[in-house]
PDB file of N, CA and C in Angstrom:
ATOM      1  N   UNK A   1       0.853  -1.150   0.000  1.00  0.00           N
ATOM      2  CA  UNK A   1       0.000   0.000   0.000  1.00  0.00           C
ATOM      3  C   UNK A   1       0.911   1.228   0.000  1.00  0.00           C
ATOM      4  N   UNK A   2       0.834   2.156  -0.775  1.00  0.00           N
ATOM      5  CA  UNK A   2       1.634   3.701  -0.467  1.00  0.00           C
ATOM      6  C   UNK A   2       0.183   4.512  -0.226  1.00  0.00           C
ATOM      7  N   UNK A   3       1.479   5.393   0.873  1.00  0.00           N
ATOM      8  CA  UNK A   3       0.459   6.390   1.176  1.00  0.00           C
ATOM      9  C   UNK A   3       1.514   8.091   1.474  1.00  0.00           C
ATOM     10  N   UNK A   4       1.264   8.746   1.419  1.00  0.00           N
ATOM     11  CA  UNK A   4       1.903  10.180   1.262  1.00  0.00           C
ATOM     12  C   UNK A   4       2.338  11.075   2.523  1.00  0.00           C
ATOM     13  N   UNK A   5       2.940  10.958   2.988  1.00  0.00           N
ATOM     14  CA  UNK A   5       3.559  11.926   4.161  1.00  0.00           C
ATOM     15  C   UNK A   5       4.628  12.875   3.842  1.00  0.00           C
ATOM     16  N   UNK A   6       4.374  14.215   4.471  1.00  0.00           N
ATOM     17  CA  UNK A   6       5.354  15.154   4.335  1.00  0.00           C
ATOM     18  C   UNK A   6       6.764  14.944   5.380  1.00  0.00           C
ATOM     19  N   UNK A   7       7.875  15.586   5.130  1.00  0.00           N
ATOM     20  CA  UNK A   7       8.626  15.652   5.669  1.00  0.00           C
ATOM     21  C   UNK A   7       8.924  16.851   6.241  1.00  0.00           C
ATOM     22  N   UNK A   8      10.293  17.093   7.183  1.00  0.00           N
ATOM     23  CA  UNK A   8      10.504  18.464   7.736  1.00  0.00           C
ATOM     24  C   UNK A   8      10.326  19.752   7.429  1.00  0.00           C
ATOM     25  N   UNK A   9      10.880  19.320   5.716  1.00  0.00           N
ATOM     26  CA  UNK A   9      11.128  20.579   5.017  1.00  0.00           C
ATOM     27  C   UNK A   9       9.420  20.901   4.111  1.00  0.00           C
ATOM     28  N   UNK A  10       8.180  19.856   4.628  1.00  0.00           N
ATOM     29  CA  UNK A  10       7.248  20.324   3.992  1.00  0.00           C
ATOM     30  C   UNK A  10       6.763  19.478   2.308  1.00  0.00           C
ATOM     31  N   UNK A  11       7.722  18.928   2.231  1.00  0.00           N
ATOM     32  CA  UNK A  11       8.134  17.877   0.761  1.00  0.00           C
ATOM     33  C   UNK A  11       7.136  16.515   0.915  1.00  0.00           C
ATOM     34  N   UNK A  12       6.444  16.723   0.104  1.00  0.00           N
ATOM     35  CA  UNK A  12       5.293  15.040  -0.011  1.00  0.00           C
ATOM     36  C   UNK A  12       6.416  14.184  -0.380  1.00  0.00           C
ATOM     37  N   UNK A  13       5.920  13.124   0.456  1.00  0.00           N
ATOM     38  CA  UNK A  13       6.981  11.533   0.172  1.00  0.00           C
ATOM     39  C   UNK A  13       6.078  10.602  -0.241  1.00  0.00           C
ATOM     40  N   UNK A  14       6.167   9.774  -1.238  1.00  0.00           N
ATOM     41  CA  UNK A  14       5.417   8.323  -1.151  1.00  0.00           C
ATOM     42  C   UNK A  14       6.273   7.258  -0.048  1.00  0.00           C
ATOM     43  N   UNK A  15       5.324   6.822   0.579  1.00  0.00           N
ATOM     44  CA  UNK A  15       6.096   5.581   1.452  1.00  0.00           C
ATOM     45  C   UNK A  15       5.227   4.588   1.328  1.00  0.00           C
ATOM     46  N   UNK A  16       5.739   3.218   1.120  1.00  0.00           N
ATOM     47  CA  UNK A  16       5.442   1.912   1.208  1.00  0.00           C
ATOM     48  C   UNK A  16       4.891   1.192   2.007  1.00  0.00           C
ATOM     49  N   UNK A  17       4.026   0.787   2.190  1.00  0.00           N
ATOM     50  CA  UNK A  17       3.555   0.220   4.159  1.00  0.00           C
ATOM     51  C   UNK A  17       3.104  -1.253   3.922  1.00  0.00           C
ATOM     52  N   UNK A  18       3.774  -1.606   4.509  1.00  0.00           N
ATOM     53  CA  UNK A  18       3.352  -3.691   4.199  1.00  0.00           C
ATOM     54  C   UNK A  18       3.184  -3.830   5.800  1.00  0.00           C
ATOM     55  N   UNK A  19       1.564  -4.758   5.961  1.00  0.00           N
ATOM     56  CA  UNK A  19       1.364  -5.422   6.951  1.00  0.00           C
ATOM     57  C   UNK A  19       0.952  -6.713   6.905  1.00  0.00           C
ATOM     58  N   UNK A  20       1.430  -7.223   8.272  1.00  0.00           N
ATOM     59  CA  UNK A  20       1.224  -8.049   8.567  1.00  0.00           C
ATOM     60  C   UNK A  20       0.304  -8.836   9.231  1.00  0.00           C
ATOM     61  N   UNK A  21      -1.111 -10.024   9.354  1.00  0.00           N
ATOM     62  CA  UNK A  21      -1.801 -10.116   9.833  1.00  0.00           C
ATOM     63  C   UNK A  21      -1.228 -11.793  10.537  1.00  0.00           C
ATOM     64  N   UNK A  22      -1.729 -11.357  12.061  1.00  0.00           N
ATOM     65  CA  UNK A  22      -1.227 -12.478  12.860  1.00  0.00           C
ATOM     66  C   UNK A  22      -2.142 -13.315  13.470  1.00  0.00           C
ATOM     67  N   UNK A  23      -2.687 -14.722  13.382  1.00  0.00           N
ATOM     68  CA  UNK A  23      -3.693 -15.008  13.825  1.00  0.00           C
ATOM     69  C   UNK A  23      -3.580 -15.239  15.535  1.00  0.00           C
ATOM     70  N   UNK A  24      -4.915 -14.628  16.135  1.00  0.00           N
ATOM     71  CA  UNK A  24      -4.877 -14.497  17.217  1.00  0.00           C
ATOM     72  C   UNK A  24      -6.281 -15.125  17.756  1.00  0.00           C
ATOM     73  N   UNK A  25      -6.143 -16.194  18.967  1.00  0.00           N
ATOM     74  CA  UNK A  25      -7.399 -16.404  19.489  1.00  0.00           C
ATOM     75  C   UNK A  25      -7.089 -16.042  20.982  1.00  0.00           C
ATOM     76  N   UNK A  26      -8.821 -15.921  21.314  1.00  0.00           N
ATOM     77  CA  UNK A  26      -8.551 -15.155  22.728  1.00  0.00           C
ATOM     78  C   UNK A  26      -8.388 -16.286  23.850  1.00  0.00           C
ATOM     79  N   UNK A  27      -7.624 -15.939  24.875  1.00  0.00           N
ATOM     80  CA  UNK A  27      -7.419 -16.824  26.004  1.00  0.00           C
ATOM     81  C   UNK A  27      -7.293 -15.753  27.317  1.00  0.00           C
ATOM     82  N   UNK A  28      -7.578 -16.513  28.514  1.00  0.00           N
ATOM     83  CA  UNK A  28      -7.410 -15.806  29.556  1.00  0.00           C
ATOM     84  C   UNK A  28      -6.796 -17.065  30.366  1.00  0.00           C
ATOM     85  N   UNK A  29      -6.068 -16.487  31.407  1.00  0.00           N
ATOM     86  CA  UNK A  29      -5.165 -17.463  32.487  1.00  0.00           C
ATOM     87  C   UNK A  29      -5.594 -16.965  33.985  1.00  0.00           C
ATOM     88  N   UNK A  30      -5.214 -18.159  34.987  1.00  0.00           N
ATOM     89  CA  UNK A  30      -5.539 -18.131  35.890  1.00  0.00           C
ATOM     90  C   UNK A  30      -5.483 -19.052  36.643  1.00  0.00           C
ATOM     91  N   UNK A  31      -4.962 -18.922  38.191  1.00  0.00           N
ATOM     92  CA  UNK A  31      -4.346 -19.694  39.027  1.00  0.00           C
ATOM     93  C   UNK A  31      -5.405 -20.799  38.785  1.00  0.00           C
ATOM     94  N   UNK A  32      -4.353 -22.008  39.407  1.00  0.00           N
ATOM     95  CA  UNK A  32      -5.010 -23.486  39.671  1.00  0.00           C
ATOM     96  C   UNK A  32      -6.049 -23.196  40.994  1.00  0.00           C
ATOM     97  N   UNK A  33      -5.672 -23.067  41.720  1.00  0.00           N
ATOM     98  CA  UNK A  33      -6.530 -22.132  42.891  1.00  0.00           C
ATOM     99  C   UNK A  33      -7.905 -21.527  42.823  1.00  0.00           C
ATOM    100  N   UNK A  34      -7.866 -20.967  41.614  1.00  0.00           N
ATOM    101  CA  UNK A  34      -9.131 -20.085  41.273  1.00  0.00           C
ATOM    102  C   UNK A  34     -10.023 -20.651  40.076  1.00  0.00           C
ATOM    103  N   UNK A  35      -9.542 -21.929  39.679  1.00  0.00           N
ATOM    104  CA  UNK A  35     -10.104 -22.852  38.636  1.00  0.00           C
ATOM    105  C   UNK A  35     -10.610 -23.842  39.166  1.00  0.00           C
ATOM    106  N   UNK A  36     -10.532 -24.246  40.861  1.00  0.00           N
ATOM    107  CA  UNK A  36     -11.063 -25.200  41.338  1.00  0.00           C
ATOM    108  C   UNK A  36     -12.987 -25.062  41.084  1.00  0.00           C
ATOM    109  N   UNK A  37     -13.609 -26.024  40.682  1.00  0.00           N
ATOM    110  CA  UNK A  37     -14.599 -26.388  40.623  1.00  0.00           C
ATOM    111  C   UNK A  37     -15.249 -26.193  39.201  1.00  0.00           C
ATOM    112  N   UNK A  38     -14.401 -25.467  38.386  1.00  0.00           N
ATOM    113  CA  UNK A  38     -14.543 -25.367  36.915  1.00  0.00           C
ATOM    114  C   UNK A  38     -14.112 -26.640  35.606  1.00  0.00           C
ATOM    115  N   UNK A  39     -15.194 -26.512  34.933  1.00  0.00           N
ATOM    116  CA  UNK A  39     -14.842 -27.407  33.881  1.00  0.00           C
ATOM    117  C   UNK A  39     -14.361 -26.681  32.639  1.00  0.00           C
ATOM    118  N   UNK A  40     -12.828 -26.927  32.330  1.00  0.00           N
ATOM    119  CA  UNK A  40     -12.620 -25.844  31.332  1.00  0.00           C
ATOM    120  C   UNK A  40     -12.839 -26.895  30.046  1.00  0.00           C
ATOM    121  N   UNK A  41     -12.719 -26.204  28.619  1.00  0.00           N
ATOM    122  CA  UNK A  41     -12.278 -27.003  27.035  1.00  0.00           C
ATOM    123  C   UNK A  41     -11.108 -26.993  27.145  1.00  0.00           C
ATOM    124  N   UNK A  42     -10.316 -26.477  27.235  1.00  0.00           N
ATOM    125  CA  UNK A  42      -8.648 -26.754  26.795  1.00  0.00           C
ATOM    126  C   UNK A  42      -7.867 -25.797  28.376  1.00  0.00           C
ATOM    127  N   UNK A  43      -6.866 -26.821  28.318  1.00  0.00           N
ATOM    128  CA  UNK A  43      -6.360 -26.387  29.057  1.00  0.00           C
ATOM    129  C   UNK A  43      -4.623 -26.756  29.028  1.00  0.00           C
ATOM    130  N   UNK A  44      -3.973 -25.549  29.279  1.00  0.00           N
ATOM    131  CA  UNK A  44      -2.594 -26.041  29.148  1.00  0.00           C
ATOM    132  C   UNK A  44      -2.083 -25.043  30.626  1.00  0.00           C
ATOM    133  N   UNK A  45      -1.101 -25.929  31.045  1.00  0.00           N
ATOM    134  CA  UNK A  45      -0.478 -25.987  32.111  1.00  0.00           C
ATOM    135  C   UNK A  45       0.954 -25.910  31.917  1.00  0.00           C
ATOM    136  N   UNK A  46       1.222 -24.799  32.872  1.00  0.00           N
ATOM    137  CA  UNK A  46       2.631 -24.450  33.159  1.00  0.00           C
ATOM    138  C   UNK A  46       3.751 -25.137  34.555  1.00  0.00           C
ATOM    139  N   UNK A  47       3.986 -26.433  34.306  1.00  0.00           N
ATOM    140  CA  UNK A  47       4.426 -27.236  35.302  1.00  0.00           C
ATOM    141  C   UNK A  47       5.689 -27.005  35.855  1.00  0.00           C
ATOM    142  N   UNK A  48       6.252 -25.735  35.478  1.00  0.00           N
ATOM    143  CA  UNK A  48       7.691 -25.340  36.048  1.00  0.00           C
ATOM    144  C   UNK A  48       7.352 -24.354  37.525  1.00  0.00           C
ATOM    145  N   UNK A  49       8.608 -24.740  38.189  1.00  0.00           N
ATOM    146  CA  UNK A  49       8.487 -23.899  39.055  1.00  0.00           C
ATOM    147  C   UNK A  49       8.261 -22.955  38.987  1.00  0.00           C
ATOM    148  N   UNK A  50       7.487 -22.594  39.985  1.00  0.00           N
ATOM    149  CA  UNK A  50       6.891 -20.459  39.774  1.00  0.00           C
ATOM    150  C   UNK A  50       8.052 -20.052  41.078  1.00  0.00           C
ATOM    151  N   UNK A  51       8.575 -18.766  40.796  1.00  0.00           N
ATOM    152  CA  UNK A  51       9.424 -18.000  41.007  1.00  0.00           C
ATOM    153  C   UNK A  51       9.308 -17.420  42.370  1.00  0.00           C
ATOM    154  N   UNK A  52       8.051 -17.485  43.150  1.00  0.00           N
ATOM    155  CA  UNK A  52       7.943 -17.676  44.382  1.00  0.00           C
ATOM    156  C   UNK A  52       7.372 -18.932  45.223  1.00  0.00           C
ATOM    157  N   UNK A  53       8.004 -20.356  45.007  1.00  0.00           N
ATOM    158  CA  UNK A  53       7.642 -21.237  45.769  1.00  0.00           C
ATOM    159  C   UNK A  53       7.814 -22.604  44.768  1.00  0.00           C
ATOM    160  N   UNK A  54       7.502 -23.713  45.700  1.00  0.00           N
ATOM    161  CA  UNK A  54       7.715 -24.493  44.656  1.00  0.00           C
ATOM    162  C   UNK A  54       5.966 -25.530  44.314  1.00  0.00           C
ATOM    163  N   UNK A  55       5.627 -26.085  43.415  1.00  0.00           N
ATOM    164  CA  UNK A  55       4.415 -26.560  42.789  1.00  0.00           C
ATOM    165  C   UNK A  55       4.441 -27.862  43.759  1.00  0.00           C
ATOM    166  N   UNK A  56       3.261 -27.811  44.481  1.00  0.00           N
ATOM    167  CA  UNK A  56       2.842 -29.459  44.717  1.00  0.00           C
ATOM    168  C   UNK A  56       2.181 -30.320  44.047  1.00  0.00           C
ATOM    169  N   UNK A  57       1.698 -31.486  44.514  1.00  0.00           N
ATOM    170  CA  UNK A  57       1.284 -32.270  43.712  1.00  0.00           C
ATOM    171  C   UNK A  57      -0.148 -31.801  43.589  1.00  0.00           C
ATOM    172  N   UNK A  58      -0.720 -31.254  44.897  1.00  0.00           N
ATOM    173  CA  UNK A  58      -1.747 -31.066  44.797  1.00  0.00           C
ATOM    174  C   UNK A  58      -2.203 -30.120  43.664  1.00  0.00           C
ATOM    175  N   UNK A  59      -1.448 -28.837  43.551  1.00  0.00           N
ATOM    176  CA  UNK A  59      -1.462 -27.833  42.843  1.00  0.00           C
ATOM    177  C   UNK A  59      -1.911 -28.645  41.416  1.00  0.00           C
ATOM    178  N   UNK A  60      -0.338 -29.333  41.006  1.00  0.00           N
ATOM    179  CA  UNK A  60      -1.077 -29.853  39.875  1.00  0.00           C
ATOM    180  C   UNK A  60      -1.762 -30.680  39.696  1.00  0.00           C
ATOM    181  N   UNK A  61      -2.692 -31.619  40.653  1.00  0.00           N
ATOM    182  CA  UNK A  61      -3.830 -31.998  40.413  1.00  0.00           C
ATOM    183  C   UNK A  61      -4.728 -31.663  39.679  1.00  0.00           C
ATOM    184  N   UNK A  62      -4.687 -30.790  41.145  1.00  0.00           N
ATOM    185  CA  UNK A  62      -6.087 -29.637  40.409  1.00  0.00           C
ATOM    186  C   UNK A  62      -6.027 -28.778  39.418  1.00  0.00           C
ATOM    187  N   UNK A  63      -4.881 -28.260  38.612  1.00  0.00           N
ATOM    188  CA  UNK A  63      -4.503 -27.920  37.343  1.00  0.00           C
ATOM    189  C   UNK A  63      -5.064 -29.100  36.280  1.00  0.00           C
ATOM    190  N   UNK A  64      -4.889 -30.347  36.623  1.00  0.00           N
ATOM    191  CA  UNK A  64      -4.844 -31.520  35.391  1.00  0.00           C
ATOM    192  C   UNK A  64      -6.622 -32.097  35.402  1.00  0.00           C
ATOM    193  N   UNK A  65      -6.849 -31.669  36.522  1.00  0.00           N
ATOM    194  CA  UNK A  65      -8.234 -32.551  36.566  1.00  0.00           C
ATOM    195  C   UNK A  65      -9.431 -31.851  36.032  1.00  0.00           C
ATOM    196  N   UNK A  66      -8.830 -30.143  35.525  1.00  0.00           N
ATOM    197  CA  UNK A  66      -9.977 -28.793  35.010  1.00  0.00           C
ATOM    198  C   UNK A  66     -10.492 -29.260  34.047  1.00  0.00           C
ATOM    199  N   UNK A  67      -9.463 -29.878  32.780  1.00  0.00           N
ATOM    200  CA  UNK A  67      -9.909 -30.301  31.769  1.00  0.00           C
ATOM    201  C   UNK A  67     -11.402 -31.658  31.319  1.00  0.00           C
ATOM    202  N   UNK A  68     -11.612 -31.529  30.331  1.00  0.00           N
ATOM    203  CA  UNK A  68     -12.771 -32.565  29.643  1.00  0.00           C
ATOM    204  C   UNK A  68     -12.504 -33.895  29.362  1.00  0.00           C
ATOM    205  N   UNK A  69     -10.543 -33.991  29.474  1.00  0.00           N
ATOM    206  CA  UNK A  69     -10.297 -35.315  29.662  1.00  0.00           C
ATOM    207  C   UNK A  69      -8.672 -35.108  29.238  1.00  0.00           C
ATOM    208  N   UNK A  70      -8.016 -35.979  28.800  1.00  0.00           N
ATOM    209  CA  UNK A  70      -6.748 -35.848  28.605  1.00  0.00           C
ATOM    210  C   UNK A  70      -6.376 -35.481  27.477  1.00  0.00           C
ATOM    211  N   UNK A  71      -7.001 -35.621  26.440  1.00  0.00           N
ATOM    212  CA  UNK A  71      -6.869 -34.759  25.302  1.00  0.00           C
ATOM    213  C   UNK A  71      -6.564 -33.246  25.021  1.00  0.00           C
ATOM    214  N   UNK A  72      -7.550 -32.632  26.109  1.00  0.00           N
ATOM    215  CA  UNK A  72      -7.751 -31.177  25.805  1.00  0.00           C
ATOM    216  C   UNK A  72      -6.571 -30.758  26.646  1.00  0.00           C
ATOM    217  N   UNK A  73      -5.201 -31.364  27.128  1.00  0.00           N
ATOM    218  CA  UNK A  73      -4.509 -30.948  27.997  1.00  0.00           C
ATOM    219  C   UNK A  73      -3.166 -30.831  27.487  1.00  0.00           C
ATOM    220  N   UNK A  74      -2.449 -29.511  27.533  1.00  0.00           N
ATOM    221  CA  UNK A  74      -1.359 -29.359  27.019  1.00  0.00           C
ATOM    222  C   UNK A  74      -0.891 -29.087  28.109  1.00  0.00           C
ATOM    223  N   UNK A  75       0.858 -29.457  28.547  1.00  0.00           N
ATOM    224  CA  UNK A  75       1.610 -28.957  29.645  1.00  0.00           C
ATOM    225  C   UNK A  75       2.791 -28.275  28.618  1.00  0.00           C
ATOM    226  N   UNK A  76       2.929 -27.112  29.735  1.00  0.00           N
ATOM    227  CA  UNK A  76       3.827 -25.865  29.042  1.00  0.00           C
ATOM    228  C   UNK A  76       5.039 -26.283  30.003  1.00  0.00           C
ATOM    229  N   UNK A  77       6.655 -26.461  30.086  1.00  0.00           N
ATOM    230  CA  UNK A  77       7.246 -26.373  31.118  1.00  0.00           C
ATOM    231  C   UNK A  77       8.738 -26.204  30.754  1.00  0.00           C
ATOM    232  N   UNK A  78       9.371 -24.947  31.277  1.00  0.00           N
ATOM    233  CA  UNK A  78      10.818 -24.650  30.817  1.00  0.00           C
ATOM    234  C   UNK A  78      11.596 -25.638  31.388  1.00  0.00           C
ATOM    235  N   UNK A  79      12.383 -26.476  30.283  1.00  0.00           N
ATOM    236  CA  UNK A  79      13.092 -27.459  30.942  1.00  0.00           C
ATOM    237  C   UNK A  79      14.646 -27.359  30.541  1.00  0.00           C
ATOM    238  N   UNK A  80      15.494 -27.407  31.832  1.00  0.00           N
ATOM    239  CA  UNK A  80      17.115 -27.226  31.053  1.00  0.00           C
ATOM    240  C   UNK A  80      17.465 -28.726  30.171  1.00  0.00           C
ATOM    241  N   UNK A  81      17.096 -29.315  30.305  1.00  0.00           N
ATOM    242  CA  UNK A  81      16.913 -30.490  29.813  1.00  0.00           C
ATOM    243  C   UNK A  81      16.909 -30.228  28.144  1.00  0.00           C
ATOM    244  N   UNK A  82      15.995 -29.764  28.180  1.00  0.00           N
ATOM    245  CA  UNK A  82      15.970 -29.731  26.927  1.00  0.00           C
ATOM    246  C   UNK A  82      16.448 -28.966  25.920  1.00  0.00           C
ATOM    247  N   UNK A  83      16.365 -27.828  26.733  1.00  0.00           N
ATOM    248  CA  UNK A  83      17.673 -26.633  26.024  1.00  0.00           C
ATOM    249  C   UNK A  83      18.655 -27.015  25.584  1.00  0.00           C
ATOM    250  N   UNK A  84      19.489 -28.294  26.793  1.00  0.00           N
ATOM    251  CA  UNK A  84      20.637 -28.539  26.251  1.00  0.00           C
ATOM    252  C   UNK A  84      20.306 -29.989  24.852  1.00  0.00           C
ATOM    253  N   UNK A  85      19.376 -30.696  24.836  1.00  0.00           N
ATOM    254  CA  UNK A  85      19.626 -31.821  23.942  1.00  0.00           C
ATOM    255  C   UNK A  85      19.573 -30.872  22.622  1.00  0.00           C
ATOM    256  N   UNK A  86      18.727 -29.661  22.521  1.00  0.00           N
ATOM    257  CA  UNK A  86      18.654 -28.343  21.224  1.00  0.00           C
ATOM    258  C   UNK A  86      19.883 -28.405  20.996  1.00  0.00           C
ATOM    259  N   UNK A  87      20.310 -27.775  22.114  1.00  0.00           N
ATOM    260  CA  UNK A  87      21.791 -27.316  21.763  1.00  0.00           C
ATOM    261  C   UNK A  87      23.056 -28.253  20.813  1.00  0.00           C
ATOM    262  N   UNK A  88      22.754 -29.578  21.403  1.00  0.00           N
ATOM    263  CA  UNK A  88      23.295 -30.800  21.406  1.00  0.00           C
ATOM    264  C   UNK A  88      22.935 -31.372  19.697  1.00  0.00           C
ATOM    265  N   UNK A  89      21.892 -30.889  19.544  1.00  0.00           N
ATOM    266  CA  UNK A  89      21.236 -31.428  18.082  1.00  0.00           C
ATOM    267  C   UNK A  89      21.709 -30.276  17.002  1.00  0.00           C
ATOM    268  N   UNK A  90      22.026 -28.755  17.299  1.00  0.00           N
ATOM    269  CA  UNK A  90      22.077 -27.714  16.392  1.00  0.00           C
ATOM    270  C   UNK A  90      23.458 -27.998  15.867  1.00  0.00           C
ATOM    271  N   UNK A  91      24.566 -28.443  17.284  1.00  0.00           N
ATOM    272  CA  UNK A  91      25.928 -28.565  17.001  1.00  0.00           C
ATOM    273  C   UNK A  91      25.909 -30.243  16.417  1.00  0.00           C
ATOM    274  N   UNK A  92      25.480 -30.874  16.113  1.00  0.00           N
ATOM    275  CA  UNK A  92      25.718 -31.894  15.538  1.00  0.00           C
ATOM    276  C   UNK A  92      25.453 -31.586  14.127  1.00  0.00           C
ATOM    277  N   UNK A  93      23.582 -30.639  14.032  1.00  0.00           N
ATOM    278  CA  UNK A  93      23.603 -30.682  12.504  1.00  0.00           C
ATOM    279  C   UNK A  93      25.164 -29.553  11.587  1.00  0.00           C
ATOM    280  N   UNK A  94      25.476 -28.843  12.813  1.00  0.00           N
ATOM    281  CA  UNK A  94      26.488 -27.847  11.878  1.00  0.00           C
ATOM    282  C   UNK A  94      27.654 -28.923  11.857  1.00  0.00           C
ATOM    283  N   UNK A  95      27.870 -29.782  12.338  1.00  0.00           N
ATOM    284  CA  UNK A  95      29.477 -31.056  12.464  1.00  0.00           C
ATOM    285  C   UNK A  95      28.982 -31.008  11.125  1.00  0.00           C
ATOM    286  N   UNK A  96      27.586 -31.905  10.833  1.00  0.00           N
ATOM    287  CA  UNK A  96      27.476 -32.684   9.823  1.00  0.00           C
ATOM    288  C   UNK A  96      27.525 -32.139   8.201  1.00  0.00           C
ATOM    289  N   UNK A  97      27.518 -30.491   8.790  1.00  0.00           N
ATOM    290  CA  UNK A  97      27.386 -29.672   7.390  1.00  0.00           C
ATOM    291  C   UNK A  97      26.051 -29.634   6.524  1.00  0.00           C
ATOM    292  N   UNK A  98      25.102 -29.555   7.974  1.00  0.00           N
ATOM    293  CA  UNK A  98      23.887 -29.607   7.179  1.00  0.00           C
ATOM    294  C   UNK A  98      22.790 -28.542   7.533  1.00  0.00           C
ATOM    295  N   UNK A  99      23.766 -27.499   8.410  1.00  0.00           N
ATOM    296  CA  UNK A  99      23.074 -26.128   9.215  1.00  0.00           C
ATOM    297  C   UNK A  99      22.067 -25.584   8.113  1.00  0.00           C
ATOM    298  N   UNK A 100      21.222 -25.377   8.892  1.00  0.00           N
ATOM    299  CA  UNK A 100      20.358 -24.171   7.852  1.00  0.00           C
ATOM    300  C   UNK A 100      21.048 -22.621   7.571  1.00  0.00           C
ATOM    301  N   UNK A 101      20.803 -21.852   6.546  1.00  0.00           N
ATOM    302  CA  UNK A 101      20.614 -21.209   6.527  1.00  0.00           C
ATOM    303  C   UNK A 101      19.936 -19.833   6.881  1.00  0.00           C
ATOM    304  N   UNK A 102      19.832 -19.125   7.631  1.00  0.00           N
ATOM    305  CA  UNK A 102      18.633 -17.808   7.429  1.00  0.00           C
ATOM    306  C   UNK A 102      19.164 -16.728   6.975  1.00  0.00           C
TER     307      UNK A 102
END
């Protein structure tokens, strides 16, 4: 799309404008705590430690049991674990000479 803006000196410019459309669906979050007695559709869970304390079992019980069954259940959880096997897999594909490009 161009569209016309002046500059300092008062001078019309054409400028170029490319956008981008990002698909977005709506979600809202909220403690395991405050989901007790609710039946949610989907539910995904953040099973890493939270930054003030550490997760019991109970906690995630009642995080796992919101859902419609085991299907609708995704667990979210930062793991060093896995960072490093990434890491472990990126430096093997560059050994092998088969790095991507960007």
């Amino acid at each position: 799309m161009q569209i016309h803006v002046r500059d300092d000196a008062g001078r019309e410019q054409k400028r170029s404008v490319k956008r981008h459309q990002f698909p977005i669906t709506a979600a809202y979050a909220f403690t395991d705590y405050r989901s007790q007695g609710q039946t949610l559709q989907h539910v995904i869970i953040d099973i890493a430690s939270p930054p003030t304390g550490g997760l019991s079992l109970f906690d995630l019980y009642v995080a796992l049991s919101r859902s419609r069954g085991r299907s609708t259940i995704q667990l979210l959880a930062e793991d060093d674990r896995l960072k490093d096997q990434d890491e472990m897999t990126k430096h093997w594909w560059e050994k092998m000479g088969r790095a991507r490009r960007l």
